[in-house]
PDB file of N, CA and C in Angstrom:
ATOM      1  N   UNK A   1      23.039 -12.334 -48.693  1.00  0.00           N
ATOM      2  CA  UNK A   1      22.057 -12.454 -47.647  1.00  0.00           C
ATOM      3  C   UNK A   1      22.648 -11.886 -46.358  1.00  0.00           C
ATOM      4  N   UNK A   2      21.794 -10.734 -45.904  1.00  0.00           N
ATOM      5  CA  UNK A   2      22.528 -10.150 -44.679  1.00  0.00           C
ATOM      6  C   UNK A   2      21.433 -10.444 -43.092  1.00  0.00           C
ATOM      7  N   UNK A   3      22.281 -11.222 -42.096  1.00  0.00           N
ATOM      8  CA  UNK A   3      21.400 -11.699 -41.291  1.00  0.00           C
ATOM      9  C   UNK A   3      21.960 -10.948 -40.048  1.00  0.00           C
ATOM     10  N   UNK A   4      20.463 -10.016 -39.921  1.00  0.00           N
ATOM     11  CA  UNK A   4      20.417  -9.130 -38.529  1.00  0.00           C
ATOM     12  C   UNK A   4      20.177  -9.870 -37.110  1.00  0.00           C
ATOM     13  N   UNK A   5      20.779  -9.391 -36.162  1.00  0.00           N
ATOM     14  CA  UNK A   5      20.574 -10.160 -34.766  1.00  0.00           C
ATOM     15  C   UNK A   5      19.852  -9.313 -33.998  1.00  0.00           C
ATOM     16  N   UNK A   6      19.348  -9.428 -32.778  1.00  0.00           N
ATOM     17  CA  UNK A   6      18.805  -8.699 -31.565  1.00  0.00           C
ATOM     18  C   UNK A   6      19.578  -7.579 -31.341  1.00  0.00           C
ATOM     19  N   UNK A   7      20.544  -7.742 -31.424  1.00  0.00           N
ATOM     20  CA  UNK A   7      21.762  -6.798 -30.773  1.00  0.00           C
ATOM     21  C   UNK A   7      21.704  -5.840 -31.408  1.00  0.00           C
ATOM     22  N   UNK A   8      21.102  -5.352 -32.963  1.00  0.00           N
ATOM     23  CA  UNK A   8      21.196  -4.117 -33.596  1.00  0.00           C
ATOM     24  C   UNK A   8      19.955  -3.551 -33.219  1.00  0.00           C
ATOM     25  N   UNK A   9      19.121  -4.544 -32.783  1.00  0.00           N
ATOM     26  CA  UNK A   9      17.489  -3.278 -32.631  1.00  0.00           C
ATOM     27  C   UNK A   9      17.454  -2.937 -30.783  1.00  0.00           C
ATOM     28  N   UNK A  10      18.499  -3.037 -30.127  1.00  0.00           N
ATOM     29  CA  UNK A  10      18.001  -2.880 -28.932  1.00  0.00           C
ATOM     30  C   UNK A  10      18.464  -1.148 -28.596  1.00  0.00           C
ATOM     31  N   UNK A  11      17.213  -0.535 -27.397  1.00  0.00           N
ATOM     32  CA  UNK A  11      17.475   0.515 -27.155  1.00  0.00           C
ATOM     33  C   UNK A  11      17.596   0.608 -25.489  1.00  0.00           C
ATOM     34  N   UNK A  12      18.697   1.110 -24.941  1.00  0.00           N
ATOM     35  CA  UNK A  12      18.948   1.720 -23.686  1.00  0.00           C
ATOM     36  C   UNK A  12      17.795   2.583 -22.905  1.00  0.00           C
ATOM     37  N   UNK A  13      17.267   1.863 -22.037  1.00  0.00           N
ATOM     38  CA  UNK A  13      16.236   2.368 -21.272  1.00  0.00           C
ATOM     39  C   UNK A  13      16.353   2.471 -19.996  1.00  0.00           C
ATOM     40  N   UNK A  14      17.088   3.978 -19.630  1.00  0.00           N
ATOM     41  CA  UNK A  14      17.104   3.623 -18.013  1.00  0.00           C
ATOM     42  C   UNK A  14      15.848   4.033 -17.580  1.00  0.00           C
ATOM     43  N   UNK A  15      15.956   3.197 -15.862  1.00  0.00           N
ATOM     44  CA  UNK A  15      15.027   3.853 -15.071  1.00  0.00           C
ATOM     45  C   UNK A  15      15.393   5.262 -14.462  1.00  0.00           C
ATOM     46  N   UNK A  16      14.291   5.970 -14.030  1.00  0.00           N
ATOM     47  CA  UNK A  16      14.599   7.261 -13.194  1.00  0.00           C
ATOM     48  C   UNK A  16      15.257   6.752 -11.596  1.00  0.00           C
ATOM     49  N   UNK A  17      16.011   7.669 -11.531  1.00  0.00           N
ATOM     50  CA  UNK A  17      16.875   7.272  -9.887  1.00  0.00           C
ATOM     51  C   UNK A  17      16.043   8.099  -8.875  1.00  0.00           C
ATOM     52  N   UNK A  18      14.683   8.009  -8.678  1.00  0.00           N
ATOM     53  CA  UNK A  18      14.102   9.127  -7.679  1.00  0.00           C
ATOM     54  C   UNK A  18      14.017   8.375  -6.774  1.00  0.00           C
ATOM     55  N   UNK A  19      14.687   8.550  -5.483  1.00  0.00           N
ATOM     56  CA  UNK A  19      14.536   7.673  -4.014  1.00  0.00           C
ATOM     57  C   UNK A  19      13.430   8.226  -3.516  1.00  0.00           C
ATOM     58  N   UNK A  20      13.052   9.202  -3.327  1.00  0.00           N
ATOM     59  CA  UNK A  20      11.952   9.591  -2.839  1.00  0.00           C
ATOM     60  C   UNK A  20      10.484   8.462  -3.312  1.00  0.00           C
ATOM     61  N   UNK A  21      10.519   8.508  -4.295  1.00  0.00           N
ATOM     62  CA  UNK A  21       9.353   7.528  -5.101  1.00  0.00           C
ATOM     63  C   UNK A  21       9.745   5.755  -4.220  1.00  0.00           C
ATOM     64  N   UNK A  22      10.788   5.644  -4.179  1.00  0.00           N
ATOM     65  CA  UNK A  22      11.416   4.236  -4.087  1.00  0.00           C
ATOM     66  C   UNK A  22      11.534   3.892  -3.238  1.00  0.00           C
ATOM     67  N   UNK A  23      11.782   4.894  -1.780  1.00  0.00           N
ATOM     68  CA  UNK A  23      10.942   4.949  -0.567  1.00  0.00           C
ATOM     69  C   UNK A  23       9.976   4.316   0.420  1.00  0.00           C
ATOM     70  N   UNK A  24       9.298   5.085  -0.730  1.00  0.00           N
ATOM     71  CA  UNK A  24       7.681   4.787  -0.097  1.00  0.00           C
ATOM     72  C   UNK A  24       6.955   3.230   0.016  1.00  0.00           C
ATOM     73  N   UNK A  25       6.304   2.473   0.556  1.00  0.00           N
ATOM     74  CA  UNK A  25       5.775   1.587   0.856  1.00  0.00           C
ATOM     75  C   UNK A  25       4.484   1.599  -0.761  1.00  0.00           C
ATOM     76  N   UNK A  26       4.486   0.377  -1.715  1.00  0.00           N
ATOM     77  CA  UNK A  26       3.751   0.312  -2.419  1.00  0.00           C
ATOM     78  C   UNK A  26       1.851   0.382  -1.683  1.00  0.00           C
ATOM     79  N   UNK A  27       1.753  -0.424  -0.350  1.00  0.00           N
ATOM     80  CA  UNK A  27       0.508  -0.477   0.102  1.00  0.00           C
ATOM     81  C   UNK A  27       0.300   1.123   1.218  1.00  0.00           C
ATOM     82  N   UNK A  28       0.137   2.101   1.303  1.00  0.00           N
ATOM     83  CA  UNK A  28       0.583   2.645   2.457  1.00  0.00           C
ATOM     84  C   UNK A  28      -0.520   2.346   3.743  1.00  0.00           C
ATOM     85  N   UNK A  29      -1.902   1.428   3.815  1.00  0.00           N
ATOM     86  CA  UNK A  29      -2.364   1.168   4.331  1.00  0.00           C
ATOM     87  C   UNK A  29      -1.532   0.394   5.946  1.00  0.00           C
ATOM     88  N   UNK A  30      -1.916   0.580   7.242  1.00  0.00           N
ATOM     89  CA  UNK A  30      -1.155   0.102   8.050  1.00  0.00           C
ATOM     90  C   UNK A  30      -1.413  -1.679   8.187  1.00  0.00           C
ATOM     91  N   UNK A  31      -0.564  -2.232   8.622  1.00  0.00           N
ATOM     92  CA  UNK A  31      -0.219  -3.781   8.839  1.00  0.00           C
ATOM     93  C   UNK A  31      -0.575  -3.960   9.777  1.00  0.00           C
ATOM     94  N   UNK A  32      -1.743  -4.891   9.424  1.00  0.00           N
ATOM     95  CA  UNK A  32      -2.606  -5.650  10.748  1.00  0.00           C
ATOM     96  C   UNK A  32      -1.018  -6.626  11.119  1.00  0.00           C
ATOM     97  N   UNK A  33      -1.662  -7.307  12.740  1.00  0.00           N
ATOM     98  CA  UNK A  33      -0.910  -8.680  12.942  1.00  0.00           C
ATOM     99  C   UNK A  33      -1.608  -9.795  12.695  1.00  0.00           C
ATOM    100  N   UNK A  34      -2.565  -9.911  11.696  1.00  0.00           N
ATOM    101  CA  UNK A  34      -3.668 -11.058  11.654  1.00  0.00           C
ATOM    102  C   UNK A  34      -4.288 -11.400  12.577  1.00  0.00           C
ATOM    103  N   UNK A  35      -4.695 -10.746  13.862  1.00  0.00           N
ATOM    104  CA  UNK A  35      -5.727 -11.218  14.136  1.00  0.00           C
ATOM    105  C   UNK A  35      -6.930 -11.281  13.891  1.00  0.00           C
ATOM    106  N   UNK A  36      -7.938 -11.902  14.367  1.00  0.00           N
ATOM    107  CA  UNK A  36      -9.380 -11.521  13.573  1.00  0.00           C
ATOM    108  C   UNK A  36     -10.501 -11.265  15.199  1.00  0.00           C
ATOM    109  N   UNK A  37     -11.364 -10.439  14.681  1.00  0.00           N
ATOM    110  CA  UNK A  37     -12.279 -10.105  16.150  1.00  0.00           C
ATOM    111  C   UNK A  37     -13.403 -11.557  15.775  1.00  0.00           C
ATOM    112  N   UNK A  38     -13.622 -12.035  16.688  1.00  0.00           N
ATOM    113  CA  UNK A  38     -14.572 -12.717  16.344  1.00  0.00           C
ATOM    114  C   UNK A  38     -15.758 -12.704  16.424  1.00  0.00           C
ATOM    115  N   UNK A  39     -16.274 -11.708  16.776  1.00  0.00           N
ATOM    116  CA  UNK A  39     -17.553 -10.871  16.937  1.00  0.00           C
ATOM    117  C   UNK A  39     -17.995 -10.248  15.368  1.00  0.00           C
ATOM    118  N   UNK A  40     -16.683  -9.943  14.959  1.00  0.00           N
ATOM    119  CA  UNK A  40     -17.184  -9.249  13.684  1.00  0.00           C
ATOM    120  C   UNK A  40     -17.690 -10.872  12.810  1.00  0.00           C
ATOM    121  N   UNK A  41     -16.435 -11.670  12.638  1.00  0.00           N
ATOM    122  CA  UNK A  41     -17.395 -12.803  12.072  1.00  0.00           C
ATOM    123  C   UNK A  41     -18.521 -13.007  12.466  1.00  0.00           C
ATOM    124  N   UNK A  42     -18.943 -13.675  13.895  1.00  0.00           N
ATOM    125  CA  UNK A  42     -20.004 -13.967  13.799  1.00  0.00           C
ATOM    126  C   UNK A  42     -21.280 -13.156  13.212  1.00  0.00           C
ATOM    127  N   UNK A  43     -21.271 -11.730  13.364  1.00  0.00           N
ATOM    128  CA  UNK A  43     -21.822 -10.766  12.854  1.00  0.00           C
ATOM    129  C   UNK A  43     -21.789 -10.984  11.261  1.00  0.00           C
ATOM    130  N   UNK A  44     -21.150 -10.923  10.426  1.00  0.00           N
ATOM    131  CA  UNK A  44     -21.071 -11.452   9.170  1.00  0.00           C
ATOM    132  C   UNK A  44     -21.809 -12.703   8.880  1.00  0.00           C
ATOM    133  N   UNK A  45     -21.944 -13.641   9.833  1.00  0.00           N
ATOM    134  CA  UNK A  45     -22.270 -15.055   9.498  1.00  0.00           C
ATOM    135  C   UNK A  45     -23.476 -14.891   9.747  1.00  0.00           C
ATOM    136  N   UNK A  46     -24.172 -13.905  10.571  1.00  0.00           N
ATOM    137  CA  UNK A  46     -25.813 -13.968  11.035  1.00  0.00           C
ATOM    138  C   UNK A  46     -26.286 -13.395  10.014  1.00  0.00           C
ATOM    139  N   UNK A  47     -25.343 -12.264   9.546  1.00  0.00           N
ATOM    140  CA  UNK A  47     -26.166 -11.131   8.228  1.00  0.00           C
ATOM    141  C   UNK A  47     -26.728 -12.343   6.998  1.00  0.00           C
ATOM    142  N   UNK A  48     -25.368 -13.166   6.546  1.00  0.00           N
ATOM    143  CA  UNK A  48     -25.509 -13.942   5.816  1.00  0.00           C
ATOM    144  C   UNK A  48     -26.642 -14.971   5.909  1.00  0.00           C
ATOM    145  N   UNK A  49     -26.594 -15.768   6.997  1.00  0.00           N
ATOM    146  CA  UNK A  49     -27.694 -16.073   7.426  1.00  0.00           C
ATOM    147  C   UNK A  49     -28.870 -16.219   7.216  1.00  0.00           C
ATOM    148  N   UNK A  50     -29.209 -14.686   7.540  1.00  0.00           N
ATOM    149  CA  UNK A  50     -30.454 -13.620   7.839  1.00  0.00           C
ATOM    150  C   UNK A  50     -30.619 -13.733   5.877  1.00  0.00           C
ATOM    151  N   UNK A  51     -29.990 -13.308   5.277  1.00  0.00           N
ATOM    152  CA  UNK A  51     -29.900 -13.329   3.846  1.00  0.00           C
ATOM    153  C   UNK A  51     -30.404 -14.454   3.269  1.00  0.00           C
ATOM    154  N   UNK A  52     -30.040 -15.641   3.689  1.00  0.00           N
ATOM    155  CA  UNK A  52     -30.032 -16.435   3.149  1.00  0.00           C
ATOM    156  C   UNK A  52     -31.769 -16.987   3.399  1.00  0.00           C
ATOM    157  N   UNK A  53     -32.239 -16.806   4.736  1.00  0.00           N
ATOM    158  CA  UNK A  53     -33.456 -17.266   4.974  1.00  0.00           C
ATOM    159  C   UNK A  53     -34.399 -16.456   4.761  1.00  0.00           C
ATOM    160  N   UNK A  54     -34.184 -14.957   4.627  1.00  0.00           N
ATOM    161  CA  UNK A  54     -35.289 -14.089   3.658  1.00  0.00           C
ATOM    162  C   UNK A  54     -35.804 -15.076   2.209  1.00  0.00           C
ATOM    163  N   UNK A  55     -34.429 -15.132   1.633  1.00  0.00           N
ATOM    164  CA  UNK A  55     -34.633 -15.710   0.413  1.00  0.00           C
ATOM    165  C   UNK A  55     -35.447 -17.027  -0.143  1.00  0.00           C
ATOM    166  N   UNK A  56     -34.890 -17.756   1.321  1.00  0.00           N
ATOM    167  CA  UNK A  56     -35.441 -19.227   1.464  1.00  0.00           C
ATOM    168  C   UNK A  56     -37.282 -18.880   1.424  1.00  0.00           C
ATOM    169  N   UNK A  57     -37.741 -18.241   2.404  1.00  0.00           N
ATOM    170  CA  UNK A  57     -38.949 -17.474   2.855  1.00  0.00           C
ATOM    171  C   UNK A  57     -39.655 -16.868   1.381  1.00  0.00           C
ATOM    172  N   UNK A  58     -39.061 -16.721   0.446  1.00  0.00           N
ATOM    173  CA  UNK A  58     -39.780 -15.839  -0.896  1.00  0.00           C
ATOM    174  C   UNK A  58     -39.770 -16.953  -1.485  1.00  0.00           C
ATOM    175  N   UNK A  59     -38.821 -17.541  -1.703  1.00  0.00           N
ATOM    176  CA  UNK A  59     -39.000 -19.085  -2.783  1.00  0.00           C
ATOM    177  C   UNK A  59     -40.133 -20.031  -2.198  1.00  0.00           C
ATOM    178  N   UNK A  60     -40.150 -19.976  -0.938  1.00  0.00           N
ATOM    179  CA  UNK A  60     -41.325 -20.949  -0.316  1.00  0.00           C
ATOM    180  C   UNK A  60     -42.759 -20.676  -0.445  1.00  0.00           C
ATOM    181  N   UNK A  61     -43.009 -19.616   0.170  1.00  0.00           N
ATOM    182  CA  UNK A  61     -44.061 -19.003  -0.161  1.00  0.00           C
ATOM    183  C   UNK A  61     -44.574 -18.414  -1.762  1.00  0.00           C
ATOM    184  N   UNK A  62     -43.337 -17.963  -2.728  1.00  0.00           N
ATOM    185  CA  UNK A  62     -43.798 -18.014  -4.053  1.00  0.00           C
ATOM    186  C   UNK A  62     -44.246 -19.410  -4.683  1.00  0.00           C
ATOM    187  N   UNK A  63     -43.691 -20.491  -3.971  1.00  0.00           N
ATOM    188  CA  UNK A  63     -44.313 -21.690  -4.624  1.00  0.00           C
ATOM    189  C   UNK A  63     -45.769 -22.518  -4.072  1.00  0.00           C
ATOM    190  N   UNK A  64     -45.935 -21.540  -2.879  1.00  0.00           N
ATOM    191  CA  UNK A  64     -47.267 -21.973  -2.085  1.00  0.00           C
ATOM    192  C   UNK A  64     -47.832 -21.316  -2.864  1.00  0.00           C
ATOM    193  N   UNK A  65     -47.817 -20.049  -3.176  1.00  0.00           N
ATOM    194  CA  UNK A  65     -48.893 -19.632  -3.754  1.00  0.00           C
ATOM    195  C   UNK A  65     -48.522 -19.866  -4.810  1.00  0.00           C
ATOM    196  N   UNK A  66     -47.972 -20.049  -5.852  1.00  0.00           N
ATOM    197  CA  UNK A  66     -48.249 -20.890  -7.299  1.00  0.00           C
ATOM    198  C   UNK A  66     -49.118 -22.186  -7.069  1.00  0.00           C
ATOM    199  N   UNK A  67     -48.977 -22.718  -6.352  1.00  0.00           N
ATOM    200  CA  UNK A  67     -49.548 -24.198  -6.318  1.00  0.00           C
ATOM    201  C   UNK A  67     -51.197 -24.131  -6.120  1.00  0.00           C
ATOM    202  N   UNK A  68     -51.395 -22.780  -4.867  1.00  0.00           N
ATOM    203  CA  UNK A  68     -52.648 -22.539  -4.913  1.00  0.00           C
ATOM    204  C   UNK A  68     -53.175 -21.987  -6.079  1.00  0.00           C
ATOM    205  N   UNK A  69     -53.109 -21.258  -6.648  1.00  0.00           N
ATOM    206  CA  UNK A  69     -53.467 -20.483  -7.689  1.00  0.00           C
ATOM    207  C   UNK A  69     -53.818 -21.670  -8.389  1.00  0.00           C
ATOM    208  N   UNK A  70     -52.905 -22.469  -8.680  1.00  0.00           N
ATOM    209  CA  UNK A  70     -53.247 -23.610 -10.332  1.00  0.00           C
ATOM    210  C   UNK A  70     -53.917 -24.167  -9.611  1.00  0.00           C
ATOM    211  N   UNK A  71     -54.043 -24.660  -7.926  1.00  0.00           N
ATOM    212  CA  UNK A  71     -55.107 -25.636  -7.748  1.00  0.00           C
ATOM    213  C   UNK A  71     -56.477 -25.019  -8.062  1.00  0.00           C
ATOM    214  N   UNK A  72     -56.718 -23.515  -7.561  1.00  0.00           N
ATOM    215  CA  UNK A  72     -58.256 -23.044  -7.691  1.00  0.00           C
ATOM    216  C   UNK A  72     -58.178 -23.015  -8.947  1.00  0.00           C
ATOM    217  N   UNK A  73     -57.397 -23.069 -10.013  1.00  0.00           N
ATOM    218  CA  UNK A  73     -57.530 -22.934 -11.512  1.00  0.00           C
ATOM    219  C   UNK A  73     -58.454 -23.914 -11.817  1.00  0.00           C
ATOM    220  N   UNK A  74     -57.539 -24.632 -11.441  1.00  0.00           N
ATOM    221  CA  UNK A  74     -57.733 -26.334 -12.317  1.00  0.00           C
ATOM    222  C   UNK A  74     -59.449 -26.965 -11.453  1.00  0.00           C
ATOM    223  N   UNK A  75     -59.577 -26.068 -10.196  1.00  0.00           N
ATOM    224  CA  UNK A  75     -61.053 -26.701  -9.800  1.00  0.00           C
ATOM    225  C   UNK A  75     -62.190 -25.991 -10.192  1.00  0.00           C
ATOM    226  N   UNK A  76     -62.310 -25.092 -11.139  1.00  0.00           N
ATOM    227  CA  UNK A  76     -62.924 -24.424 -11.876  1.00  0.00           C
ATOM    228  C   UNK A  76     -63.259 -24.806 -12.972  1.00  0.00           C
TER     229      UNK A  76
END
């Protein structure tokens, strides 16, 4: 019985030595300091808002008029 270890199947894998590549910044986008404008939020928060009460506005009125509809149904 012949018992093989790790050590016979391994293969030597270097990496490439290119500094140029190794260099470079992975993000190259520039680095905020975290601040935030707060204009742009609020602007975001009205859009959302605004979004949100269109929607409110179609659900309301789609159920007014469902309700009418079955009422003139049903008084027929």
């Amino acid at each position: 019985m012949n018992t093989k270890g790790f050590t016979e199947n391994t293969e030597n894998i270097e990496t490439p030595n290119d500094i140029n590549v190794s260099e470079k910044p992975l993000n190259p986008s520039k680095i905020s300091s975290g601040r935030v404008d707060i204009n742009v939020l609020k602007s975001k928060l009205e859009a959302e808002k605004s979004k949100e009460f269109r929607k409110n506005i179609f659900i309301f009125s789609f159920c007014v008029l469902l309700l009418g509809s079955i009422g003139i149904f049903l008084s027929l």
